[in-house]
Protein backbone atom coordinates (compact mmCIF):
# COMPACT_ATOMS: atom_id res chain seq x y z
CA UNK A 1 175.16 45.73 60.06
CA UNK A 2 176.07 48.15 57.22
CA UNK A 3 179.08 50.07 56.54
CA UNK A 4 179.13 53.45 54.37
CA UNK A 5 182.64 53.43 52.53
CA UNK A 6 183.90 57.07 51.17
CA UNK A 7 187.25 56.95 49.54
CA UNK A 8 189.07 60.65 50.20
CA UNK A 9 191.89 61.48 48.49
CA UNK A 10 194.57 58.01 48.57
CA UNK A 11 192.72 57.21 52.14
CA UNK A 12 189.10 55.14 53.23
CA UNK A 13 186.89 56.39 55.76
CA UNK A 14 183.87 53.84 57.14
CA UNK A 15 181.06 54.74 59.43
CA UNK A 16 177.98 52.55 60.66
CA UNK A 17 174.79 52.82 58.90
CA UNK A 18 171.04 51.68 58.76
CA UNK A 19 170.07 50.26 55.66
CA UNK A 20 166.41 49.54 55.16
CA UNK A 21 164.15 48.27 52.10
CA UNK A 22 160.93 50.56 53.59
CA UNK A 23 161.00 54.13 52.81
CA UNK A 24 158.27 54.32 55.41
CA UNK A 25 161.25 54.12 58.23
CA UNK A 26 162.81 57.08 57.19
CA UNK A 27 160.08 59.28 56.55
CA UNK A 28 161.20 60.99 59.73
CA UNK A 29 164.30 62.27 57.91
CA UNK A 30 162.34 64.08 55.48
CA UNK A 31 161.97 67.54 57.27
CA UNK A 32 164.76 70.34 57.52
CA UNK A 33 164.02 70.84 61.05
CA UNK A 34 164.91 67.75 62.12
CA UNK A 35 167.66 66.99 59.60
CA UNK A 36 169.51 70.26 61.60
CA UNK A 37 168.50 68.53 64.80
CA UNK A 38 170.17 65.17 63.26
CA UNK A 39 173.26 67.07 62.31
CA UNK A 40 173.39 69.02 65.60
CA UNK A 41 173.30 65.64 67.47
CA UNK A 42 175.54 63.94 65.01
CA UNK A 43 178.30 66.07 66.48
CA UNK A 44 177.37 65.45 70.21
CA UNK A 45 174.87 64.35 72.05
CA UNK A 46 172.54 67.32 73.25
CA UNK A 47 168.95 68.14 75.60
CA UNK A 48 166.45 70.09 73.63
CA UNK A 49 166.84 73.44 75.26
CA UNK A 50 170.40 73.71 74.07
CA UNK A 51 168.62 72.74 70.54
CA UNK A 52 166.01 75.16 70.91
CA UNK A 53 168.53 77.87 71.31
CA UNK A 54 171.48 77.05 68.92
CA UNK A 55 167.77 76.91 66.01
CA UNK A 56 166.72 79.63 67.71
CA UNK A 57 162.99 78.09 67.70
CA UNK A 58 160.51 77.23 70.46
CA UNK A 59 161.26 74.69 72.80
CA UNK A 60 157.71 72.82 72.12
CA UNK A 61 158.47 72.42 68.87
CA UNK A 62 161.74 70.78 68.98
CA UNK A 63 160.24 68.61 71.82
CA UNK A 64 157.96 67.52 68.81
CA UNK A 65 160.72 66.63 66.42
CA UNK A 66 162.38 64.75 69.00
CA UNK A 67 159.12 62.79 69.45
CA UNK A 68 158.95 61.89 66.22
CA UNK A 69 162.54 61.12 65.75
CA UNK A 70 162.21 58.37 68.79
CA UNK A 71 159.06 57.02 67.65
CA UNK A 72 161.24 56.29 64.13
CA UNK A 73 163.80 54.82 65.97
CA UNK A 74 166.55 57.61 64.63
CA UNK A 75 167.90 58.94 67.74
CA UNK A 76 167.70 57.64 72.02
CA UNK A 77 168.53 59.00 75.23
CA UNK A 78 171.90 58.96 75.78
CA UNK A 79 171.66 60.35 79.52
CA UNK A 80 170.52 62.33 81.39
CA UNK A 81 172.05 65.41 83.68
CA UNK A 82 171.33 67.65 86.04
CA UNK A 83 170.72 71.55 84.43
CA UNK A 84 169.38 74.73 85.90
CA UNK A 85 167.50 72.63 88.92
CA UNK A 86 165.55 70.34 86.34
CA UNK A 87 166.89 66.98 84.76
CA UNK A 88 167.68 67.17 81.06
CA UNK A 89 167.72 64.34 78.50
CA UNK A 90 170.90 64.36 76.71
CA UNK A 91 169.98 62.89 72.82
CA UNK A 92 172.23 60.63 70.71
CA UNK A 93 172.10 59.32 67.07
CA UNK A 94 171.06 55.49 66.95
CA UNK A 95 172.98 55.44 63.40
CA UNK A 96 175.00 58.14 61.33
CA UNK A 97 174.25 57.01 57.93
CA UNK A 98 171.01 55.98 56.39
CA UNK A 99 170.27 54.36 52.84
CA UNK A 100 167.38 52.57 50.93
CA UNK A 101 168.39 49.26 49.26
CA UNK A 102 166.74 47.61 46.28
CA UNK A 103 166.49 43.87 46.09
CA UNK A 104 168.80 42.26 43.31
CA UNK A 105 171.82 44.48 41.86
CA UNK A 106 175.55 43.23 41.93
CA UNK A 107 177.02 42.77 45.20
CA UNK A 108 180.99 42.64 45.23
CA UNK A 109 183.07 40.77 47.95
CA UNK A 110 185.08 43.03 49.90
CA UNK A 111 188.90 42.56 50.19
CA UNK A 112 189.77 44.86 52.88
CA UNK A 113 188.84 44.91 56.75
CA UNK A 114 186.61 47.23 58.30
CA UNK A 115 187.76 47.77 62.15
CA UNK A 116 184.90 48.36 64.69
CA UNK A 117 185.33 50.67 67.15
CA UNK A 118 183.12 50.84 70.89
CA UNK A 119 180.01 53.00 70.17
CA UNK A 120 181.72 55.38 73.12
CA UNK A 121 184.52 56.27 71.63
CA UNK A 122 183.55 58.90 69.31
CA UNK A 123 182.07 60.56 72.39
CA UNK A 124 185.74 59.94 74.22
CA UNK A 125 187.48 61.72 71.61
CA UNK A 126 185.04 64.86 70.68
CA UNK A 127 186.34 67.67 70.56
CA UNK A 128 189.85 65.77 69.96
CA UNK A 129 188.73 64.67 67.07
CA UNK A 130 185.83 66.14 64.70
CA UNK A 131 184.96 65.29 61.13
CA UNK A 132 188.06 63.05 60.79
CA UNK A 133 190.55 65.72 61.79
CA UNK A 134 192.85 66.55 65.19
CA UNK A 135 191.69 69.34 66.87
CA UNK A 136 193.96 68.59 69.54
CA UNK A 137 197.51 69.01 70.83
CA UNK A 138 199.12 66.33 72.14
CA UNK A 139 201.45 67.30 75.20
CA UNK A 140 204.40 65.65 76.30
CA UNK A 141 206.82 66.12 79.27
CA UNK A 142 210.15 68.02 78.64
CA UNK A 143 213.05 65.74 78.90
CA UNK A 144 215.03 68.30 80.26
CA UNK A 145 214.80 69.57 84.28
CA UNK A 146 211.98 71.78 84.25
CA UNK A 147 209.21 72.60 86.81
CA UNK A 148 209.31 72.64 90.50
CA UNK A 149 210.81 69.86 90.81
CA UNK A 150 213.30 69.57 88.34
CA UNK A 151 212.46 66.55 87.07
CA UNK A 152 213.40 64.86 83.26
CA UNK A 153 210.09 62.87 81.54
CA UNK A 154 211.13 59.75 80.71
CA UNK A 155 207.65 58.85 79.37
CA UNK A 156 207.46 61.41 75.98
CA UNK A 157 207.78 58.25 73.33
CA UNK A 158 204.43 57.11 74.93
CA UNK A 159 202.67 59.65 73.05
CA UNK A 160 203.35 58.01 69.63
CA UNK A 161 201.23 55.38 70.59
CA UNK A 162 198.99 57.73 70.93
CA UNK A 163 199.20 59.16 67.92
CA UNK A 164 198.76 55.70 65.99
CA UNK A 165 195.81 55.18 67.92
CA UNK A 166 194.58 58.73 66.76
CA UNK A 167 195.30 58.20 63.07
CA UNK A 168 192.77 55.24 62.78
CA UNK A 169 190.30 58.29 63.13
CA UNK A 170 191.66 61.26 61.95
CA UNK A 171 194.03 62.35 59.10
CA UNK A 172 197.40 64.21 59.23
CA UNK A 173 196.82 67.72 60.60
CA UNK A 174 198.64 70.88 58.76
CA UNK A 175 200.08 72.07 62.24
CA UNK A 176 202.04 70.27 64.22
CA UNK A 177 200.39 68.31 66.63
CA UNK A 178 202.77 67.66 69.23
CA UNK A 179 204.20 70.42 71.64
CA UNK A 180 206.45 70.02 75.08
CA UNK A 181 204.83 71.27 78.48
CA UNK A 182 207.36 74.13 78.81
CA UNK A 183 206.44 74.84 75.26
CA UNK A 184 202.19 75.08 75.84
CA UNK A 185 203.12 76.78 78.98
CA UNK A 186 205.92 79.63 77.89
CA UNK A 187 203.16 80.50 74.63
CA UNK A 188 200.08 80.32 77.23
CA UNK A 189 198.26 77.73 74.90
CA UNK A 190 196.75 75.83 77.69
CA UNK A 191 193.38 77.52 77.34
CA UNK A 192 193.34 77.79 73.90
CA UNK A 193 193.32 74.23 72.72
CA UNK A 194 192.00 71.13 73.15
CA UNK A 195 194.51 69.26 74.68
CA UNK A 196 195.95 65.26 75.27
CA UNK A 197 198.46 65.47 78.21
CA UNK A 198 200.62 62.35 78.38
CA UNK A 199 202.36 62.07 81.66
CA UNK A 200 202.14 62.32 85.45
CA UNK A 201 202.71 65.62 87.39
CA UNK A 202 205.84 65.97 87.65
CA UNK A 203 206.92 65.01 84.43
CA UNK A 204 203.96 67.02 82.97
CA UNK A 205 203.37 69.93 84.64
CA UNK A 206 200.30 70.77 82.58
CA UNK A 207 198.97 67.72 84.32
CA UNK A 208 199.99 68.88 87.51
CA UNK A 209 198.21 72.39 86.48
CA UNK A 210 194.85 70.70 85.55
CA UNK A 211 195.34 67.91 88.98
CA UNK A 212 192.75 69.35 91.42
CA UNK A 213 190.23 69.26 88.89
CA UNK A 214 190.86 65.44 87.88
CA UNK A 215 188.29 62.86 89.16
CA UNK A 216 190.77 60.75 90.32
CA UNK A 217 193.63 63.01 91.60
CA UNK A 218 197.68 62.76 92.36
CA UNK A 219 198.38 63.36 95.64
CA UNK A 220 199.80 67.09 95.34
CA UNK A 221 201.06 67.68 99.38
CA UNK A 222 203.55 64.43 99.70
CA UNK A 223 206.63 64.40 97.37
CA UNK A 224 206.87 62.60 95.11
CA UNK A 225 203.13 62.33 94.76
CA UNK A 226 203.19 58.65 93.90
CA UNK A 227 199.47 57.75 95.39
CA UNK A 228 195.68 58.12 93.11
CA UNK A 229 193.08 59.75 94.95
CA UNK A 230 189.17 58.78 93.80
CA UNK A 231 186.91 61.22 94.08
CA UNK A 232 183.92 59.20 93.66
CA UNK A 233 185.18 56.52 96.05
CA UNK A 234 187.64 57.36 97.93
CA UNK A 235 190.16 54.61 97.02
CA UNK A 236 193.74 55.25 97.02
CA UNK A 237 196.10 53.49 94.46
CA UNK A 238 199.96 53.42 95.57
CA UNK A 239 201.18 50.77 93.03
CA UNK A 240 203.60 52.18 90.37
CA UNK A 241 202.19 50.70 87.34
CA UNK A 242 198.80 52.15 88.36
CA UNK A 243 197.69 55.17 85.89
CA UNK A 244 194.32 57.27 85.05
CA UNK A 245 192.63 58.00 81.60
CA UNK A 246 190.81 61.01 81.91
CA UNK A 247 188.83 63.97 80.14
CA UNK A 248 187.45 66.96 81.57
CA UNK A 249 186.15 70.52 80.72
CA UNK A 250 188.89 73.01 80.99
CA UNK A 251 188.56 74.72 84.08
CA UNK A 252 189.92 78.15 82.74
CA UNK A 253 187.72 77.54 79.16
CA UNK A 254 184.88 75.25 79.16
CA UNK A 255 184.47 75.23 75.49
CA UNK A 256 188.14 73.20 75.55
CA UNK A 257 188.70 70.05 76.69
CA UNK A 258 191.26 68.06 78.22
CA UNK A 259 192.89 64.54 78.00
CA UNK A 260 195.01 62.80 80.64
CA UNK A 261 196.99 59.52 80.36
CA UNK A 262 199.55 59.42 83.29
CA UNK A 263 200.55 57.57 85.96
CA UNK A 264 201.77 57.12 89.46
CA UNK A 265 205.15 56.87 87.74
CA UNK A 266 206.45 56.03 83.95
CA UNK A 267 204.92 52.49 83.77
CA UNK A 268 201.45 53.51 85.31
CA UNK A 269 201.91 56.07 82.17
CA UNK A 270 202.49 53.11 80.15
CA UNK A 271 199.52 51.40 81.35
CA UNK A 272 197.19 54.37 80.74
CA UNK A 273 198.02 54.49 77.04
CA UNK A 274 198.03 50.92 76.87
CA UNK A 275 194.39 50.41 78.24
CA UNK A 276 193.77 53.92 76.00
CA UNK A 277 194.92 51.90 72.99
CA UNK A 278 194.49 48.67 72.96
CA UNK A 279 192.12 47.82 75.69
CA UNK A 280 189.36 50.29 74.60
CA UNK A 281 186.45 48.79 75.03
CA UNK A 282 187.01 47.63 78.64
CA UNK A 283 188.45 51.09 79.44
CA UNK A 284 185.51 52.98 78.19
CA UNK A 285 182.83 50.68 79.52
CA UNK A 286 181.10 52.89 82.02
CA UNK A 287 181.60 55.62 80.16
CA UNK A 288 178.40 57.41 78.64
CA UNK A 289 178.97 60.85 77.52
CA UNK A 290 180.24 62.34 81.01
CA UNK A 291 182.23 65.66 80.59
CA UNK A 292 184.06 65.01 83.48
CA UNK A 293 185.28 61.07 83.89
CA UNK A 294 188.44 59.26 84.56
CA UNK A 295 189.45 55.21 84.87
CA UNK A 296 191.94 53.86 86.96
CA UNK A 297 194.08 50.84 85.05
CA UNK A 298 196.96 48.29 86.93
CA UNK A 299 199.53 47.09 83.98
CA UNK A 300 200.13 43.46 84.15
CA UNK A 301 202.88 41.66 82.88
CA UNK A 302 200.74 38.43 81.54
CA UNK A 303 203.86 36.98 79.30
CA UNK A 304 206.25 37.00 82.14
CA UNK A 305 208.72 39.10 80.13
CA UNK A 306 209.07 42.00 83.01
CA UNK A 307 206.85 44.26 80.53
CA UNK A 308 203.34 45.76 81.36
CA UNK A 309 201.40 44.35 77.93
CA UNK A 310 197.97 43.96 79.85
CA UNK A 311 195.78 46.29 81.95
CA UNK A 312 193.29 45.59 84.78
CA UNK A 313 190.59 47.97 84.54
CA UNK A 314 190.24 48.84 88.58
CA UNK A 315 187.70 51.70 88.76
């Protein structure tokens, strides 16, 4: 394993790379048409139609890079999806980085860590996050009365963890990045951005906006909503400290996304962010590229302090 290090401005950036010692591996780099295909996939993984159309050449002929790409080893299936009546192959990058290495030359220890992330995650967080910068807002509750209900969010100092999380892969944004629900709402931002809601329903009532589309839903008939509802199967969570991490497609603008951490109440909002943040890896094990997904998480209190500082991943 191989690490590119880029030093920007006061701040280090890593990514994965292949290094080999045989040009012959990489002679599938060496045409335009499929370094555009690289870069196109770099971003996110694609089917060749969609690649076709954005290069605006024939379909046979990206097939052909594609091909040759696989046969190099450069790029996989990532998945593949239902479009137009046919299946399509979704593509992803093996690596994002390639270099040659000569034998011999200085090698210098390193004296700082290099954190490794799950190969999902960049997935997860496009469009959140894109060449190392927020493209996101993150949305928190309004801890005043507000919505039907009236209610106060009590869960709004979750979101720093959030943000923490965040900076490991993306650096300070101009704007600011955090806005209240009554604030997205009054300005009608909600289909303009790409956006991280932190909360449940009521104390969010973006999240309550974007519910019915949710894999896993909030009950929305029965105040005060405190039950999960799984779409795909049909299990109903009632515990408190139960939450959902989500992502979908806007429904009003596709070409936007949307995050969800919340829970049943504050602590299943706790737990979301907490499996978001720290368990990782076991929250985003099934995932594979889905635009629309969601996990369900149970906080556990494994110190016996009274505290959720553990999640069970339950769906």
């Amino acid at each position: 394993m191989a690490w590119l290090i880029k030093k920007v401005g006061d701040k280090f950036y890593s990514k994965d790379i292949r290094v080999v010692k045989d040009p012959e591996k990489l002679k599938g780099l060496f045409n335009r048409t499929r370094w555009k295909i690289l870069e196109m996939l770099a971003e996110r993984p694609r089917y060749p139609a969609e690649i076709a159309k954005e290069l605006g050449i024939h379909e046979q002929k990206v097939y052909y890079h594609i091909k040759q790409l696989q046969n190099s080893g450069i790029i996989k299936i990532r998945d593949k999806r239902e479009r137009g009546g046919a299946l399509a192959k979704y593509f992803s990058l093996e690596d994002y980085g390639f270099a040659l290495e000569l034998p011999y030359g200085d090698e210098k220890l390193a004296d700082f860590p290099v954190q490794k992330e799950p190969e999902n995650l960049k997935e997860f967080l496009y469009p959140f996050v894109q060449n190392a910068q927020l493209t996101a807002c993150i949305v928190v509750g309004s801890p005043d009365p507000h919505g039907p209900h009236q209610v106060r969010a009590r869960d709004g100092h979750y979101g720093i963890d959030v943000a923490l999380f965040l900076g490991h892969y993306a650096s300070m944004p101009e704007r600011f990045s955090v806005s209240l629900d009554i604030d997205v709402i009054a300005e009608k931002r909600w289909t303009e951005e790409n956006l991280i809601l932190i909360g449940g329903p009521l104390t969010n009532i973006l999240t309550d906006k974007f519910n019915p589309s949710l894999p896993v839903k909030f009950e929305s008939e029965k105040f005060p909503f405190r039950k999960l509802i799984s779409e795909k199967t049909g299990e109903e969570y009632t515990d408190d400290s139960c939450g959902i991490i989500a992502k979908i497609p806007n429904p009003e603008n596709p070409e936007k996304s949307v995050m969800v951490l919340a829970g049943i109440r504050f602590i299943g909002t706790k737990s979301a962010v907490l499996g978001f943040t720290r368990f990782t890896k076991e929250v985003l094990k099934d995932y594979s590229g889905e635009e629309k997904w969601a996990c369900v998480v149970r906080g556990m209190d494994m110190d016996g302090d009274g505290k959720v500082d553990s999640v069970e991943v339950l769906e």
